[in-house]
N, C-alpha and C. Protein backbone atom coordinates (compact mmCIF):
# COMPACT_ATOMS: atom_id res chain seq x y z
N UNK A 1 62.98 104.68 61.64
CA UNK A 1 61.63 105.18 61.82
C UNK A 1 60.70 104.34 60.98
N UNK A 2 59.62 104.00 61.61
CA UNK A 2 58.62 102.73 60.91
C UNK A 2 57.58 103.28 60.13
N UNK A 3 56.79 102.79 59.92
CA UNK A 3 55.53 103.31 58.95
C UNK A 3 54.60 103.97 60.36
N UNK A 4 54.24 105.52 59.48
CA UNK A 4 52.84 105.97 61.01
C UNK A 4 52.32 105.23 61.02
N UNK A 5 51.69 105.17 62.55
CA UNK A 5 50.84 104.56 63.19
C UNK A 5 48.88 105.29 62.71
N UNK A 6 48.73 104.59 62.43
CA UNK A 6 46.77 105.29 62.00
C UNK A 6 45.67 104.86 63.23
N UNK A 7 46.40 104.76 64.44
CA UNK A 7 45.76 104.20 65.49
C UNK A 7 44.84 105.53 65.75
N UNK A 8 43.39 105.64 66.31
CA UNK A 8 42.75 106.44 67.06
C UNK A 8 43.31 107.78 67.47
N UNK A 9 44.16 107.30 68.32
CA UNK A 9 45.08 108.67 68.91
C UNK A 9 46.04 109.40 67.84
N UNK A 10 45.44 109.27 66.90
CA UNK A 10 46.39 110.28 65.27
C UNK A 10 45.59 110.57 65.01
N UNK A 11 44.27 110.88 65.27
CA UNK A 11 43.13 111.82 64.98
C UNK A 11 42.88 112.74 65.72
N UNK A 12 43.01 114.00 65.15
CA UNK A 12 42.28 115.39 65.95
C UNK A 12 40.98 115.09 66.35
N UNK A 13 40.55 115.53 67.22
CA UNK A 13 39.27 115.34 67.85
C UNK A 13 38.10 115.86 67.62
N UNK A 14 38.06 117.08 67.08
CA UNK A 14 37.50 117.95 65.96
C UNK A 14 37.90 118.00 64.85
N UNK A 15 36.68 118.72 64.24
CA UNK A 15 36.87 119.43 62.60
C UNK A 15 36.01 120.09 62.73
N UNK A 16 36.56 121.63 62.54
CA UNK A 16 35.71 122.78 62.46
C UNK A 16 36.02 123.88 61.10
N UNK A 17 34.82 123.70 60.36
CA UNK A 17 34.53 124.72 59.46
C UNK A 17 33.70 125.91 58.95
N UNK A 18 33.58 126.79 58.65
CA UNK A 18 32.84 128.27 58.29
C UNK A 18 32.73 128.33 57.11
N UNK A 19 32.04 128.20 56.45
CA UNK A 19 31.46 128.89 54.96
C UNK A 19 30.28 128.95 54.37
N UNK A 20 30.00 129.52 53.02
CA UNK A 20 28.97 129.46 52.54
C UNK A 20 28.99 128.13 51.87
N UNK A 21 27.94 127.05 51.93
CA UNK A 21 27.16 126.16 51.24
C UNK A 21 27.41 125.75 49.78
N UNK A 22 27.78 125.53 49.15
CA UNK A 22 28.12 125.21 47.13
C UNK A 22 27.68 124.21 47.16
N UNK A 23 27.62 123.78 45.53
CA UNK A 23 26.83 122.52 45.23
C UNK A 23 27.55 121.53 45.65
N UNK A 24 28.81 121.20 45.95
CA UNK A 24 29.43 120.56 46.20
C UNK A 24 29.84 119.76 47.92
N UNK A 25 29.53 120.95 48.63
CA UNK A 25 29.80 121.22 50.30
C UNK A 25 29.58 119.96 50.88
N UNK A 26 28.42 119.36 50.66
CA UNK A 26 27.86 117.99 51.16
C UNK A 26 28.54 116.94 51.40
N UNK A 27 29.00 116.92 50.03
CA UNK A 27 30.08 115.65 49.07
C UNK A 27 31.08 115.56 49.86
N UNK A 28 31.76 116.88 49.79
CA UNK A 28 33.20 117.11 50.40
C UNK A 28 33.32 116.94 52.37
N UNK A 29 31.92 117.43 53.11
CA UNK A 29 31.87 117.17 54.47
C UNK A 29 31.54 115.87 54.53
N UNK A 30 30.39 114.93 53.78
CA UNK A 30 30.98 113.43 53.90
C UNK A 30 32.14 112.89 54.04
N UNK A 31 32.65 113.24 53.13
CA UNK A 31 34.32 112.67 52.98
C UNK A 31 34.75 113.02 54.23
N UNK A 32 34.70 113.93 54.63
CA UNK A 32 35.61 114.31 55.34
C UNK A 32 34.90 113.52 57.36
N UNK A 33 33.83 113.68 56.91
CA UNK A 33 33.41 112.63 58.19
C UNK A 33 33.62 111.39 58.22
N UNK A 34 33.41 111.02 57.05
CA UNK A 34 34.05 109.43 56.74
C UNK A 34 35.52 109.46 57.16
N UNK A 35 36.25 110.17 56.92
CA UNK A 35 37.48 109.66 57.25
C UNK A 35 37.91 109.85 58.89
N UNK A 36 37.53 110.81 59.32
CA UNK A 36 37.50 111.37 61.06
C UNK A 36 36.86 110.09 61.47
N UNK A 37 35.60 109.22 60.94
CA UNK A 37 35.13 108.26 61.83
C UNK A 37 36.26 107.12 61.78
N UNK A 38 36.82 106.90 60.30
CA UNK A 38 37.28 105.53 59.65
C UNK A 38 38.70 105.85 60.37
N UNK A 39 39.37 106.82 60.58
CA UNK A 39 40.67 107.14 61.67
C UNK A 39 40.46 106.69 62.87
N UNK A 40 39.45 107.13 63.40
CA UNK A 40 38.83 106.81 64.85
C UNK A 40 38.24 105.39 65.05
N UNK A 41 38.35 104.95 64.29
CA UNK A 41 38.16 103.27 64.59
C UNK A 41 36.41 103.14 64.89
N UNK A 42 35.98 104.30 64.31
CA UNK A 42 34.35 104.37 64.50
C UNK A 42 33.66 104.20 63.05
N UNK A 43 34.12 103.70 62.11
CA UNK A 43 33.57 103.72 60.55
C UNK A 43 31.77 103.11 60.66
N UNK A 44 31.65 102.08 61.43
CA UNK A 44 30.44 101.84 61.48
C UNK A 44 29.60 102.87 61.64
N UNK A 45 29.79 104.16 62.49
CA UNK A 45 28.63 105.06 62.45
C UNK A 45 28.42 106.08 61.17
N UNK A 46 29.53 105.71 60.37
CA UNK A 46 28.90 106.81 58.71
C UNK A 46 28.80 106.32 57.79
N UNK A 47 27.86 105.57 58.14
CA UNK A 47 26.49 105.48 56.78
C UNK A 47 25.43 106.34 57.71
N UNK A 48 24.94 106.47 58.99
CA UNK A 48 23.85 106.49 59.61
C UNK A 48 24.76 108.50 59.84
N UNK A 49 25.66 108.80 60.29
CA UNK A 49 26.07 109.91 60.57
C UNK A 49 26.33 111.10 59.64
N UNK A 50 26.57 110.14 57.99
CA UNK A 50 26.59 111.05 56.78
C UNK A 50 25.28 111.14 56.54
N UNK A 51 24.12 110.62 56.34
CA UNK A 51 22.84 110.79 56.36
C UNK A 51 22.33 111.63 57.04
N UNK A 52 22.25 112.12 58.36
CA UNK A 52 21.74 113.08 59.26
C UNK A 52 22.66 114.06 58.29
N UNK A 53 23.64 114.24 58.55
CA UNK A 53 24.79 115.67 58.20
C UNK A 53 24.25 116.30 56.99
N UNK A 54 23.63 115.19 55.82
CA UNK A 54 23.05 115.79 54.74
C UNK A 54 22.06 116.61 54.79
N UNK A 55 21.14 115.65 55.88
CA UNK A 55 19.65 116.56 56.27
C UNK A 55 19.75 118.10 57.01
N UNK A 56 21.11 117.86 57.70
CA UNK A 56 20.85 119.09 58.48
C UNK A 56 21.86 120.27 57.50
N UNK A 57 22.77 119.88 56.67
CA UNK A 57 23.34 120.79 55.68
C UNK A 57 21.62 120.81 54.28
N UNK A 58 20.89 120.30 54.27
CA UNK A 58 19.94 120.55 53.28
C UNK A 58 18.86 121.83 54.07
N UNK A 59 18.90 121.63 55.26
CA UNK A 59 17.56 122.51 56.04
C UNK A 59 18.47 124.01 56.20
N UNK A 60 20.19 124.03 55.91
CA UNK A 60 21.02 125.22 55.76
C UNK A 60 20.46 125.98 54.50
N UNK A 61 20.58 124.70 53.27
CA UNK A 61 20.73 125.41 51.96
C UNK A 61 18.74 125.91 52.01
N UNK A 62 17.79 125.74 52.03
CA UNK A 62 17.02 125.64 52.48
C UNK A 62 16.15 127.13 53.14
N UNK A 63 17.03 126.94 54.43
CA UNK A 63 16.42 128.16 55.29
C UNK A 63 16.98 129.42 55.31
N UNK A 64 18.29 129.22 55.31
CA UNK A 64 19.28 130.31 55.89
C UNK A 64 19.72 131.08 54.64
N UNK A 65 19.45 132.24 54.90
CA UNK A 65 20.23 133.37 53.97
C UNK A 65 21.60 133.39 53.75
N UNK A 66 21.98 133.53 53.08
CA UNK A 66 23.43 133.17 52.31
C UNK A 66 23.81 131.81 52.61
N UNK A 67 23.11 131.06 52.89
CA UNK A 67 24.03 129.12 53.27
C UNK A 67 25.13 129.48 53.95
N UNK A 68 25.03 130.46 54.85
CA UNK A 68 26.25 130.40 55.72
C UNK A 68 26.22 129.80 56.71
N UNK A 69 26.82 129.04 57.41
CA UNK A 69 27.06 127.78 59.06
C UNK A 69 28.37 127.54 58.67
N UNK A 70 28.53 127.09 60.66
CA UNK A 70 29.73 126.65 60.89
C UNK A 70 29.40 125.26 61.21
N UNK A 71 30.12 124.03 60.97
CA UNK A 71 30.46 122.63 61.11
C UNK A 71 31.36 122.49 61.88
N UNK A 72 30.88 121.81 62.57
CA UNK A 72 31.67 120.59 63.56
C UNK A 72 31.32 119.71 63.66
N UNK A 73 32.56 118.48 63.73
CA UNK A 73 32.77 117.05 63.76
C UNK A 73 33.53 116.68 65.03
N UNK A 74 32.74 116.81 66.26
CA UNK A 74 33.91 115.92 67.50
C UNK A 74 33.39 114.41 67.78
N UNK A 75 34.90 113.79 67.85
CA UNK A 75 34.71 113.11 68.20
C UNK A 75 34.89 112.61 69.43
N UNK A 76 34.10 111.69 70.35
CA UNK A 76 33.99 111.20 71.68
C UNK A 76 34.46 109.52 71.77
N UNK A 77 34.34 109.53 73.45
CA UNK A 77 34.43 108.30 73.37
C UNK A 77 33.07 107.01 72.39
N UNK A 78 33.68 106.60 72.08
CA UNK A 78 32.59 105.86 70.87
C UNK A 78 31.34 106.53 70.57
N UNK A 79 31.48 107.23 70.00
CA UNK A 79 30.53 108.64 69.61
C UNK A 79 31.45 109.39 68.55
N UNK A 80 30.09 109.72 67.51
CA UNK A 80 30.65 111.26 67.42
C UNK A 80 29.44 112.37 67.34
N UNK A 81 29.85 113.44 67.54
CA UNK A 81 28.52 114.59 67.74
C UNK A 81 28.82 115.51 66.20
N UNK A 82 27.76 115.76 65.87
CA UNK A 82 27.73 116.73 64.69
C UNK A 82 27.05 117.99 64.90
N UNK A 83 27.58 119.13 64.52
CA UNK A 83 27.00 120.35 64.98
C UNK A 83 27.00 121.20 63.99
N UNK A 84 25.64 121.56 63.53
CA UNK A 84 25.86 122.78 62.23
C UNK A 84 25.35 123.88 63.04
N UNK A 85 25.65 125.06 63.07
CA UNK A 85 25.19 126.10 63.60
C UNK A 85 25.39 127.02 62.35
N UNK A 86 23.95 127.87 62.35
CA UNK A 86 23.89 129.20 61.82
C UNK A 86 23.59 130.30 62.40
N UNK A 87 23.07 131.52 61.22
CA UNK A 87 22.83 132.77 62.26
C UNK A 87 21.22 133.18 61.91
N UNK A 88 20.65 132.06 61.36
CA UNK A 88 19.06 132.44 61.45
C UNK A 88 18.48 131.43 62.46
N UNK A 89 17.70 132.41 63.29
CA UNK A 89 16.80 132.01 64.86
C UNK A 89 15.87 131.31 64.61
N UNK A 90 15.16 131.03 63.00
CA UNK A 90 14.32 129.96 63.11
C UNK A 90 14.83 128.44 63.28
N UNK A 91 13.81 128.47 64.39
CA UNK A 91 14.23 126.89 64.66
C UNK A 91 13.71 125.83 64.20
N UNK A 92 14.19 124.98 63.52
CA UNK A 92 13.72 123.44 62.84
C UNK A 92 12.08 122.47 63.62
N UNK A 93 11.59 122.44 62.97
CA UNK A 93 10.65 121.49 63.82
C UNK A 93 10.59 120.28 62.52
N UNK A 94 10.41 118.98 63.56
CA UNK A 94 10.11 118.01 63.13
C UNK A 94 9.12 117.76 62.33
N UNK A 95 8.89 117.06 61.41
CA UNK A 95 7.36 116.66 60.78
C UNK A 95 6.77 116.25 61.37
N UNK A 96 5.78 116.06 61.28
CA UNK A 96 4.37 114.36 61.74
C UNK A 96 4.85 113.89 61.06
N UNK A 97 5.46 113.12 59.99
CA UNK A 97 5.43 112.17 59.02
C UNK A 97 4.67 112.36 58.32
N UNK A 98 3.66 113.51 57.86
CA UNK A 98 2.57 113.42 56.49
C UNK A 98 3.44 113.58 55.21
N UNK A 99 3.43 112.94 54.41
CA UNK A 99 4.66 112.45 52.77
C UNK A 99 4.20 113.56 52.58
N UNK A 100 2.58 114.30 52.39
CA UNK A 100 2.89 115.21 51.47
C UNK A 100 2.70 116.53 52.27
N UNK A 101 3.59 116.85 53.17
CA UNK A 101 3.83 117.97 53.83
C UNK A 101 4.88 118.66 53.65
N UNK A 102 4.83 119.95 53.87
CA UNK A 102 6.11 120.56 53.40
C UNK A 102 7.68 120.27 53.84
N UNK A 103 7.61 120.40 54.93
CA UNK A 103 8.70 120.13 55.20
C UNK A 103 8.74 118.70 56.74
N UNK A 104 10.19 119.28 57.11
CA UNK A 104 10.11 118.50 58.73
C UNK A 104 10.40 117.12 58.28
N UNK A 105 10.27 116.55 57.15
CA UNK A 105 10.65 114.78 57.09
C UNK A 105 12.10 114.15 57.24
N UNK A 106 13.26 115.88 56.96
CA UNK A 106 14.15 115.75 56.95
C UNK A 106 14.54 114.98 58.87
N UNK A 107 14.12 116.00 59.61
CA UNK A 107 14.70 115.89 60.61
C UNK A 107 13.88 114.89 61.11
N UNK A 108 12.99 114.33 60.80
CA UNK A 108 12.10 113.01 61.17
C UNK A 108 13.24 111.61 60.74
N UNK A 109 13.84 111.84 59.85
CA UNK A 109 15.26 110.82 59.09
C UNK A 109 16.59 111.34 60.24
N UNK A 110 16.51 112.14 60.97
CA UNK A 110 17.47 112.53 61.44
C UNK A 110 17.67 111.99 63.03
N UNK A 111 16.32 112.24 63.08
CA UNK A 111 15.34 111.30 64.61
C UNK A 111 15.53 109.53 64.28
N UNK A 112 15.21 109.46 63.05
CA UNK A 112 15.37 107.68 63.00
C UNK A 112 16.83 106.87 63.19
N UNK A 113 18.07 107.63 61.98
CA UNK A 113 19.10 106.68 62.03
C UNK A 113 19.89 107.45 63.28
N UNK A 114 19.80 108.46 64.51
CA UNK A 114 20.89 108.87 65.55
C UNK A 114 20.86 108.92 66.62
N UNK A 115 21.26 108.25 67.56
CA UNK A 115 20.96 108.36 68.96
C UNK A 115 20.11 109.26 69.92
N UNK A 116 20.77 110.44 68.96
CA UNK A 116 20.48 112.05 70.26
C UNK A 116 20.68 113.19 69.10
N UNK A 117 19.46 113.70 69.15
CA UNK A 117 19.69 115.01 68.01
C UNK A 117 18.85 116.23 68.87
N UNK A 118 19.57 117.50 68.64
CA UNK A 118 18.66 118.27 69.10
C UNK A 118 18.55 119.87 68.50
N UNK A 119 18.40 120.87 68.83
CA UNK A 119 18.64 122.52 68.30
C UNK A 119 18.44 123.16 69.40
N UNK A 120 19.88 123.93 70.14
CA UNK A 120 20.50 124.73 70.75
C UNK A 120 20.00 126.02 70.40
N UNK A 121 19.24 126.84 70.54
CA UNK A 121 19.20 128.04 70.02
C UNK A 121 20.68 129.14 70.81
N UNK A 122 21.32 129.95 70.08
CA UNK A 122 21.83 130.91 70.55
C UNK A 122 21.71 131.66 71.58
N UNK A 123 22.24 131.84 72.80
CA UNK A 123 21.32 133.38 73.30
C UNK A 123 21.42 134.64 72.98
N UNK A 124 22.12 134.80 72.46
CA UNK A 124 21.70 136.52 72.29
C UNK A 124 21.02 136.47 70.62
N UNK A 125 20.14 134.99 70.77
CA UNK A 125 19.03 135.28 69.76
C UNK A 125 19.35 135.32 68.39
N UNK A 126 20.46 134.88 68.16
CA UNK A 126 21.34 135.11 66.64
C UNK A 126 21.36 134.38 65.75
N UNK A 127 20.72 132.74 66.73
CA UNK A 127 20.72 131.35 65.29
C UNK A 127 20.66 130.78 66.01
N UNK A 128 21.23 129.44 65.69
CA UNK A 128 21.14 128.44 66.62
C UNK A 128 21.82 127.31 65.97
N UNK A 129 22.04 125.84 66.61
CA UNK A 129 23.20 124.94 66.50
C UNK A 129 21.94 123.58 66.57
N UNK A 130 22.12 123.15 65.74
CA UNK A 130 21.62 121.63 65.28
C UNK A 130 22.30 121.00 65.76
N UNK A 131 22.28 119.74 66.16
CA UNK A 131 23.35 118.66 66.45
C UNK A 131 22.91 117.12 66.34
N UNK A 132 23.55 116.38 66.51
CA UNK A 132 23.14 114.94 66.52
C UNK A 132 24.33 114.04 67.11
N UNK A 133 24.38 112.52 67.86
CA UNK A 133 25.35 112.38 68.08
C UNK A 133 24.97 110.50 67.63
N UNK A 134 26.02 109.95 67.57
CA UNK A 134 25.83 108.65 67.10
C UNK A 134 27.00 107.82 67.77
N UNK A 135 26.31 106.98 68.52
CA UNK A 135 26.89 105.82 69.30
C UNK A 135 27.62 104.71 68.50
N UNK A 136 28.66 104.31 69.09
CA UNK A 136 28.76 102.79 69.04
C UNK A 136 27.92 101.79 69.35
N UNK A 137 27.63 100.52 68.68
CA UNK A 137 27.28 99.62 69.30
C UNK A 137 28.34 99.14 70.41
N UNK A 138 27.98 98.50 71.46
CA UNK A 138 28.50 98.32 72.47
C UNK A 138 29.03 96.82 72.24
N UNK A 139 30.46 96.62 71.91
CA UNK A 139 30.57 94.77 71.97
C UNK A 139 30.08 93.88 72.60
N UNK A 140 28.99 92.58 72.43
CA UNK A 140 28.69 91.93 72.90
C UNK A 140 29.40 90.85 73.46
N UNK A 141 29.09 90.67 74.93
CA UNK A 141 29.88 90.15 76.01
C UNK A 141 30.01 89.04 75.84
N UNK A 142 30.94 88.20 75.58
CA UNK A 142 30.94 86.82 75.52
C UNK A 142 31.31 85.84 76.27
């Protein structure tokens, strides 16, 4: 029997988690996206994919009563999608970009480094699901 293989297909396709928020939560779901991308042969997208994940775990600690959300990390074909969902119905709006406005600059950073970001509200009105998804560059044809 040889050394495992760390090819793509030895990665679960998800990562799904539930809890409350700690000072720490951030740190530890980086890591843990970093390695789901760097398995998946997708490492190029987390620098740009841990950045959004921060913004949208900061608008948790932030908005939501008790920092409670669930996380998910799937990954796609050269993609991966990020999904925080909670159980408060206010929904995120973007900034204008004014520096000295209250909020919204987060998800304006969230709009810049990711392909496709959006907020799912719930239906039966209970919260709603953030997401973002981040492409591969496509190899250039030679």
């Amino acid at each position: 029997m040889g050394p495992q293989s760390t090819q793509p297909t030895d990665v679960q396709p998800y990562y799904r988690a539930e809890f409350a928020l700690g000072e720490h939560s951030a740190r530890h779901l980086r890591r843990v996206l970093r390695l789901y991308l760097a398995g998946s042969g997708l490492l190029e997208l987390a620098d740009a994919a841990e950045l959004a994940l921060t913004e949208l775990l900061a608008n948790v600690v932030r908005h939501v009563p008790g920092r409670r959300c669930r996380i998910c990390f799937l990954l796609l074909p050269a993609a991966v999608r990020v999904e925080v969902s909670d159980s408060c119905p206010r929904v995120p709006v973007r900034g204008g970009g004014d520096a000295l406005s209250d909020g919204g600059r987060g998800l304006l950073l969230v709009d810049a480094v990711t392909d496709r970001w959006g907020v799912t509200p719930h239906p039966a009105g209970d919260g709603k699901t953030v997401w973002f998804e981040c492409l591969a560059k496509a190899p250039d044809a030679g």
